[in-house]
PDB file of N, CA and C in Angstrom:
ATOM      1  N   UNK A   1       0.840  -1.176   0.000  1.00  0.00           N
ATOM      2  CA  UNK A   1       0.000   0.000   0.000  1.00  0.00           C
ATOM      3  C   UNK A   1       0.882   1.236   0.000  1.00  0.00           C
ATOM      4  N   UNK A   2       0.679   2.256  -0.874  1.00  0.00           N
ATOM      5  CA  UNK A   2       1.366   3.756  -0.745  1.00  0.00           C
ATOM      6  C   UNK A   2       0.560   4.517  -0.338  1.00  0.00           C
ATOM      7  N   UNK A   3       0.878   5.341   0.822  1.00  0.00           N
ATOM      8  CA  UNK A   3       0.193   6.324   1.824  1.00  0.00           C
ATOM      9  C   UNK A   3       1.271   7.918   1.464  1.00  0.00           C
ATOM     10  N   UNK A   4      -0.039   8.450   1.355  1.00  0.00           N
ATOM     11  CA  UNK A   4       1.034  10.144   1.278  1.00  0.00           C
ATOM     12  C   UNK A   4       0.144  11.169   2.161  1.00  0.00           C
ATOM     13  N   UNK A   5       0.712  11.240   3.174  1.00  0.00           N
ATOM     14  CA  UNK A   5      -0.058  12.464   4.570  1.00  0.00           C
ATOM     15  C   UNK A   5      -0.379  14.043   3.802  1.00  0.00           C
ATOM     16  N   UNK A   6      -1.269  14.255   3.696  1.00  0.00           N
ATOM     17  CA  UNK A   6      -1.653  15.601   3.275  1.00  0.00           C
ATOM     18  C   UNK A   6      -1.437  16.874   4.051  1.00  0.00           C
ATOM     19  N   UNK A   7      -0.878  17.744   4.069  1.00  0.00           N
ATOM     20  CA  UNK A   7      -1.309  19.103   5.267  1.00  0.00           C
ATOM     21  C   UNK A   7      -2.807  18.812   5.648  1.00  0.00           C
ATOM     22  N   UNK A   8      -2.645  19.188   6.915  1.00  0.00           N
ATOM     23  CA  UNK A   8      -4.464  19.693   7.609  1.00  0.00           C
ATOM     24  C   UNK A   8      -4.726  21.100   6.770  1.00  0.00           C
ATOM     25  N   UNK A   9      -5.686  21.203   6.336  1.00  0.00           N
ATOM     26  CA  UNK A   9      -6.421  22.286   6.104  1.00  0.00           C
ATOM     27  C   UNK A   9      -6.582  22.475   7.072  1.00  0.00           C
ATOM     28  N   UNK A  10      -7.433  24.108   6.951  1.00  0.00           N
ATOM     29  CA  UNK A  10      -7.746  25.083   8.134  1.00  0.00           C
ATOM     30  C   UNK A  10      -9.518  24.369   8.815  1.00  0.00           C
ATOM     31  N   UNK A  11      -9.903  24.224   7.853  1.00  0.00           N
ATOM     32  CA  UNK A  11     -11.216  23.974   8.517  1.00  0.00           C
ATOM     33  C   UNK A  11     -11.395  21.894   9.136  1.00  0.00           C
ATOM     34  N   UNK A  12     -10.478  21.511   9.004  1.00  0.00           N
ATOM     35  CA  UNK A  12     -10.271  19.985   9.018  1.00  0.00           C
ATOM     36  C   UNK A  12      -9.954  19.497  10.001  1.00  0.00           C
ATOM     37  N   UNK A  13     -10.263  19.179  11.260  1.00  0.00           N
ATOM     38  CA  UNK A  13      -9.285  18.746  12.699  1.00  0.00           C
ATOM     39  C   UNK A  13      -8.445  17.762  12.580  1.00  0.00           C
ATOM     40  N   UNK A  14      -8.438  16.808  11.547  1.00  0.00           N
ATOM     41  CA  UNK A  14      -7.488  15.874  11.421  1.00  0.00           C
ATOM     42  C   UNK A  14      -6.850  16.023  10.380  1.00  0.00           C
ATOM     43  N   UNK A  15      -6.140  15.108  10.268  1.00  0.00           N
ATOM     44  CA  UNK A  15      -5.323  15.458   8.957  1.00  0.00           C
ATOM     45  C   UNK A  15      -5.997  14.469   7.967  1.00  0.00           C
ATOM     46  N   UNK A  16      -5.792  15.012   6.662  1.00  0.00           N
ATOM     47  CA  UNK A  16      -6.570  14.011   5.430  1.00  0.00           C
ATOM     48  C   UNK A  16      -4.933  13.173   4.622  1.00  0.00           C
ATOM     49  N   UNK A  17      -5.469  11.833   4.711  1.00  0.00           N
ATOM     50  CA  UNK A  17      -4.458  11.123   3.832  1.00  0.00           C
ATOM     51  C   UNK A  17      -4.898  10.038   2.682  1.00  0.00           C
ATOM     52  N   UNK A  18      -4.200  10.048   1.319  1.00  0.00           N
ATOM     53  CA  UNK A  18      -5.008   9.276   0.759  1.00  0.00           C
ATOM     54  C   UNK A  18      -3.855   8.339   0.333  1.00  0.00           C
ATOM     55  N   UNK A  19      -4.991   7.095   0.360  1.00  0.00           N
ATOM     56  CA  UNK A  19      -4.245   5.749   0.739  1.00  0.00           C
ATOM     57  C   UNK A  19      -4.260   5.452  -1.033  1.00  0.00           C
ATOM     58  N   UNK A  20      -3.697   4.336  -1.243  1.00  0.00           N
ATOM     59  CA  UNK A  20      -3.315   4.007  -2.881  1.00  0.00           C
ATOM     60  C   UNK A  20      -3.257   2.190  -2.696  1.00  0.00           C
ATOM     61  N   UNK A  21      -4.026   1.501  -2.837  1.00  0.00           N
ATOM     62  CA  UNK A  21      -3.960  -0.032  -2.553  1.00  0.00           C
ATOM     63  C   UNK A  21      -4.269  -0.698  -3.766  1.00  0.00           C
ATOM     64  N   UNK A  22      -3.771  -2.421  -3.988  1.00  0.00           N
ATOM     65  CA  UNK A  22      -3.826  -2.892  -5.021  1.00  0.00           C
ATOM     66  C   UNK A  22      -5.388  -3.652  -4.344  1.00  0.00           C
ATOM     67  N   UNK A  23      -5.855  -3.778  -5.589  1.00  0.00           N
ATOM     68  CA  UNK A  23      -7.356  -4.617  -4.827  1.00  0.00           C
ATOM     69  C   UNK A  23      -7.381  -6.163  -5.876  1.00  0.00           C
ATOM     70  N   UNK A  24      -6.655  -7.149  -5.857  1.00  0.00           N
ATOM     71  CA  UNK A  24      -6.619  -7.708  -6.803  1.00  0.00           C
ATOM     72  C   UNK A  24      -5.686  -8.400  -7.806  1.00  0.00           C
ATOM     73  N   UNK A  25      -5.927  -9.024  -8.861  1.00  0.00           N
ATOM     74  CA  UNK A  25      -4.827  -9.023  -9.721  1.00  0.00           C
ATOM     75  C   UNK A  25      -5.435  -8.293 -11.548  1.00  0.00           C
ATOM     76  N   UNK A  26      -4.944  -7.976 -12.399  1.00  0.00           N
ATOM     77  CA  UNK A  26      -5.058  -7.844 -13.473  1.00  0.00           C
ATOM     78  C   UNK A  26      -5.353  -6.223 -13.503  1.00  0.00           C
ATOM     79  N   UNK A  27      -5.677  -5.694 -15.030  1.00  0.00           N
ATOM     80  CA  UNK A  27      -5.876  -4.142 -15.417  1.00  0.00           C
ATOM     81  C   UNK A  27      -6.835  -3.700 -14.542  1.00  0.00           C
ATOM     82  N   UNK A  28      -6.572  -2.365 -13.775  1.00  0.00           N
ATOM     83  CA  UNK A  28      -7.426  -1.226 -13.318  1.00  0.00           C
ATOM     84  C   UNK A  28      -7.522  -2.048 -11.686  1.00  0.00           C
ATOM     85  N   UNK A  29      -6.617  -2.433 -11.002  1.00  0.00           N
ATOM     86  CA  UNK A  29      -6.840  -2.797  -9.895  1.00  0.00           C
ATOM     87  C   UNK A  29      -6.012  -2.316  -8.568  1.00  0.00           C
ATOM     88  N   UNK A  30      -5.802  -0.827  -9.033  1.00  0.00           N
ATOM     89  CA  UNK A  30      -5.320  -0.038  -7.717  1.00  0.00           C
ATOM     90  C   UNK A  30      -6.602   0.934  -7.593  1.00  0.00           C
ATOM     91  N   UNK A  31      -6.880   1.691  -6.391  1.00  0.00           N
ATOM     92  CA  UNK A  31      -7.925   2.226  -5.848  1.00  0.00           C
ATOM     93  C   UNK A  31      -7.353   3.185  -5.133  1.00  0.00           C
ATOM     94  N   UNK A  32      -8.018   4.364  -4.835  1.00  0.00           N
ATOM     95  CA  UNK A  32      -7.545   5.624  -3.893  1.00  0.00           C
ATOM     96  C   UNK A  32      -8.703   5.681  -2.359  1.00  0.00           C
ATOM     97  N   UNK A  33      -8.163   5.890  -1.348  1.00  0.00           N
ATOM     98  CA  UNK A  33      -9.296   6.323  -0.995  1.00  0.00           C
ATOM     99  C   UNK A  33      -8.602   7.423   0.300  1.00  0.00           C
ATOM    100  N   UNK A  34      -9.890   8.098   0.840  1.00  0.00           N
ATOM    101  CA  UNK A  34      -9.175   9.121   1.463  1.00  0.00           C
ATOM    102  C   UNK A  34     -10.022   8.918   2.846  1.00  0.00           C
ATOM    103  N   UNK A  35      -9.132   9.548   3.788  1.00  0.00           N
ATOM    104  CA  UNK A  35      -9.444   9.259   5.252  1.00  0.00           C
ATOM    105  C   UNK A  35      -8.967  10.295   6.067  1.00  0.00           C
ATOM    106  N   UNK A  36      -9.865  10.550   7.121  1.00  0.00           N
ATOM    107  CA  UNK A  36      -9.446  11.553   7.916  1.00  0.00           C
ATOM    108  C   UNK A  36      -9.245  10.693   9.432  1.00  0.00           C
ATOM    109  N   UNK A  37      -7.828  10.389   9.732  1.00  0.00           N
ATOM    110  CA  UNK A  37      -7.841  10.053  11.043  1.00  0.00           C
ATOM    111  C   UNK A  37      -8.330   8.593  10.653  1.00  0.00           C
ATOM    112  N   UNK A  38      -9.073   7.740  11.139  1.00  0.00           N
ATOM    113  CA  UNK A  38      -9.413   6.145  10.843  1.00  0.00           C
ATOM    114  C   UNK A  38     -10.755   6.351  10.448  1.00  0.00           C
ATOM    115  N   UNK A  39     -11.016   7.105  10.122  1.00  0.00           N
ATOM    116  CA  UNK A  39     -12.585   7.630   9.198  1.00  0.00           C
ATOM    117  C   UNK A  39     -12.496   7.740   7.403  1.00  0.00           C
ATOM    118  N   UNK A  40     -13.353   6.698   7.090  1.00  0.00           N
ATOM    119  CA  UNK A  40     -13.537   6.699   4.907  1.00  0.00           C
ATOM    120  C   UNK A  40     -13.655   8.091   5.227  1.00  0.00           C
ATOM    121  N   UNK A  41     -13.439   8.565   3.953  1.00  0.00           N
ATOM    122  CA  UNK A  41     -14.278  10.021   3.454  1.00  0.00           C
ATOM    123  C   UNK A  41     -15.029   9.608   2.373  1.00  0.00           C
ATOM    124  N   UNK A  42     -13.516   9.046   1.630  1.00  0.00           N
ATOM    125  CA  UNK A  42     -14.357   8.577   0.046  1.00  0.00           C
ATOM    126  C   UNK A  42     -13.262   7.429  -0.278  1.00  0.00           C
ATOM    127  N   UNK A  43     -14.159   6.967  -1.307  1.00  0.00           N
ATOM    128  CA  UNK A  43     -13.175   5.937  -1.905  1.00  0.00           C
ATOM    129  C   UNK A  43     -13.211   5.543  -3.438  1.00  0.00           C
ATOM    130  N   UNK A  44     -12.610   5.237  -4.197  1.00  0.00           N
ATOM    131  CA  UNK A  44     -12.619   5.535  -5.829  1.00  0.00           C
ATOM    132  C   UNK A  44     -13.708   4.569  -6.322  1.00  0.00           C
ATOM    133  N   UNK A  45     -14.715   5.292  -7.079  1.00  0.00           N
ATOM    134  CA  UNK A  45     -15.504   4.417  -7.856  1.00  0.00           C
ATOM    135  C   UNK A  45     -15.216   2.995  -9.161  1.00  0.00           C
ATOM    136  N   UNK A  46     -14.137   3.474  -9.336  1.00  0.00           N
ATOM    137  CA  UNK A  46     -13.368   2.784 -10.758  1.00  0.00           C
ATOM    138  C   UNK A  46     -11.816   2.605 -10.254  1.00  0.00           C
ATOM    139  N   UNK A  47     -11.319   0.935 -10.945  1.00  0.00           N
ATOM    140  CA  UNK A  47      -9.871   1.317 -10.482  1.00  0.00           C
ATOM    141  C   UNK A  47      -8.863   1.965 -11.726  1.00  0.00           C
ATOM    142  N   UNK A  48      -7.731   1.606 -11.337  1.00  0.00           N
ATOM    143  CA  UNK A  48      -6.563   2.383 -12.224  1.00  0.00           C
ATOM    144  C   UNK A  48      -5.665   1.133 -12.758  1.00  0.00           C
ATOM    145  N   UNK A  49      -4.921   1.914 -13.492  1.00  0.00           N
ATOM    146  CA  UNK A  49      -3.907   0.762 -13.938  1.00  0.00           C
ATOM    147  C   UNK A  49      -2.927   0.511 -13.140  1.00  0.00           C
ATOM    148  N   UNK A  50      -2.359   1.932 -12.606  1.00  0.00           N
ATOM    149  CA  UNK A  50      -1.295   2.540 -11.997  1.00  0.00           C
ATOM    150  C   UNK A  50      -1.480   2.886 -10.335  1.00  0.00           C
ATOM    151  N   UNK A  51      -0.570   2.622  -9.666  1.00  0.00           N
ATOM    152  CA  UNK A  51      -0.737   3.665  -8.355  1.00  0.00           C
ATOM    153  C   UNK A  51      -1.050   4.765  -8.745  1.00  0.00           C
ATOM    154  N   UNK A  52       0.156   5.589  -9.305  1.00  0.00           N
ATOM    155  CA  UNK A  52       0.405   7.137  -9.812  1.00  0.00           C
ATOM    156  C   UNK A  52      -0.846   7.559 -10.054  1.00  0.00           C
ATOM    157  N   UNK A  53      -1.820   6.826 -11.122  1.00  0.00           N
ATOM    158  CA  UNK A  53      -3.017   7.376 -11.761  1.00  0.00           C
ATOM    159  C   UNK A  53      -4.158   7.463 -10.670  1.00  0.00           C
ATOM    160  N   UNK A  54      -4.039   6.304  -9.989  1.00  0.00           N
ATOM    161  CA  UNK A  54      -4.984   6.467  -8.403  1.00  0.00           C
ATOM    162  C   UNK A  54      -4.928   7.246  -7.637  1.00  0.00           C
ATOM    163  N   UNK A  55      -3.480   7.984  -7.115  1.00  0.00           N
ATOM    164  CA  UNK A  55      -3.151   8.805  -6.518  1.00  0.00           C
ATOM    165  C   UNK A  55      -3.430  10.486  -6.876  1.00  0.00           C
ATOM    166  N   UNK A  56      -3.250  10.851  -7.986  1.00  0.00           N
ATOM    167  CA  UNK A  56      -3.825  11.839  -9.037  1.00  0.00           C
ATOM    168  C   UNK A  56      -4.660  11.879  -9.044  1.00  0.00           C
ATOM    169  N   UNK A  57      -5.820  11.124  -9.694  1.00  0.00           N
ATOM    170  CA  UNK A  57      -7.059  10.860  -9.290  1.00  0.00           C
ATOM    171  C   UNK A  57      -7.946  11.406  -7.667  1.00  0.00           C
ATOM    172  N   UNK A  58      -7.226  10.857  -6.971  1.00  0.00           N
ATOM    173  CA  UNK A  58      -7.862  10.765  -5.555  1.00  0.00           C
ATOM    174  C   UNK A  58      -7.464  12.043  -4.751  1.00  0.00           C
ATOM    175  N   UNK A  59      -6.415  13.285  -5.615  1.00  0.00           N
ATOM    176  CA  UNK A  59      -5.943  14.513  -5.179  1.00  0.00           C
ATOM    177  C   UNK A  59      -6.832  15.006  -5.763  1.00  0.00           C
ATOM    178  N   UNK A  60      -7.478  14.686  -7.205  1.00  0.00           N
ATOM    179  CA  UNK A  60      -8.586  15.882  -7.837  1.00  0.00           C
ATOM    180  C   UNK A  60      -9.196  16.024  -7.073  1.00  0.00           C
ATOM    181  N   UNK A  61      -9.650  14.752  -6.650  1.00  0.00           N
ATOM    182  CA  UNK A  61     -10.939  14.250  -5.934  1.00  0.00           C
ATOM    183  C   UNK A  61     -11.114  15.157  -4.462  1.00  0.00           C
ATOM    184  N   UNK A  62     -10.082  15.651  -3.761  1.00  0.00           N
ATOM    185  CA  UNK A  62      -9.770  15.879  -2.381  1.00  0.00           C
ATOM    186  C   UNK A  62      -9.901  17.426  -2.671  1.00  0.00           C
ATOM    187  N   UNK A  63      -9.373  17.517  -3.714  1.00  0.00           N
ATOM    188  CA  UNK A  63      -9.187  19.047  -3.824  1.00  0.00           C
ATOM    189  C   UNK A  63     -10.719  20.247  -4.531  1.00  0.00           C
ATOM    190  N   UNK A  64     -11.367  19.261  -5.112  1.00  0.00           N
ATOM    191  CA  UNK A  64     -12.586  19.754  -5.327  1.00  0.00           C
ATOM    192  C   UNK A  64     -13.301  21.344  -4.365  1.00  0.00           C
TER     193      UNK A  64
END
């Protein structure tokens, strides 16, 4: 699993991190999901090919 700790935003009491996991074997089977503290927020509807692309993905996603 690749984990990358985000800054806390101002309005956020915990910190947000989004996780990058393989779910599987074969095409599109890494996933993003994001968590505040041991709390889902969200988690990727579709997988990826790539970590990288999951991870990208799951920053749009955060940054909305």
């Amino acid at each position: 699993m690749l984990a990358k700790q985000l800054r806390p935003m101002q309005d956020l009491p915990e910190p947000v991190e989004i996780r990058v996991s393989k779910e599987g074997s074969g095409r599109n089977s890494w996933r993003w999901s994001i968590w505040r503290g041991t709390t889902l927020v969200s988690r990727a509807a579709q997988g990826f090919s790539g970590a990288e692309a999951a991870y990208e993905d799951g920053r749009r996603v955060l940054n909305r």
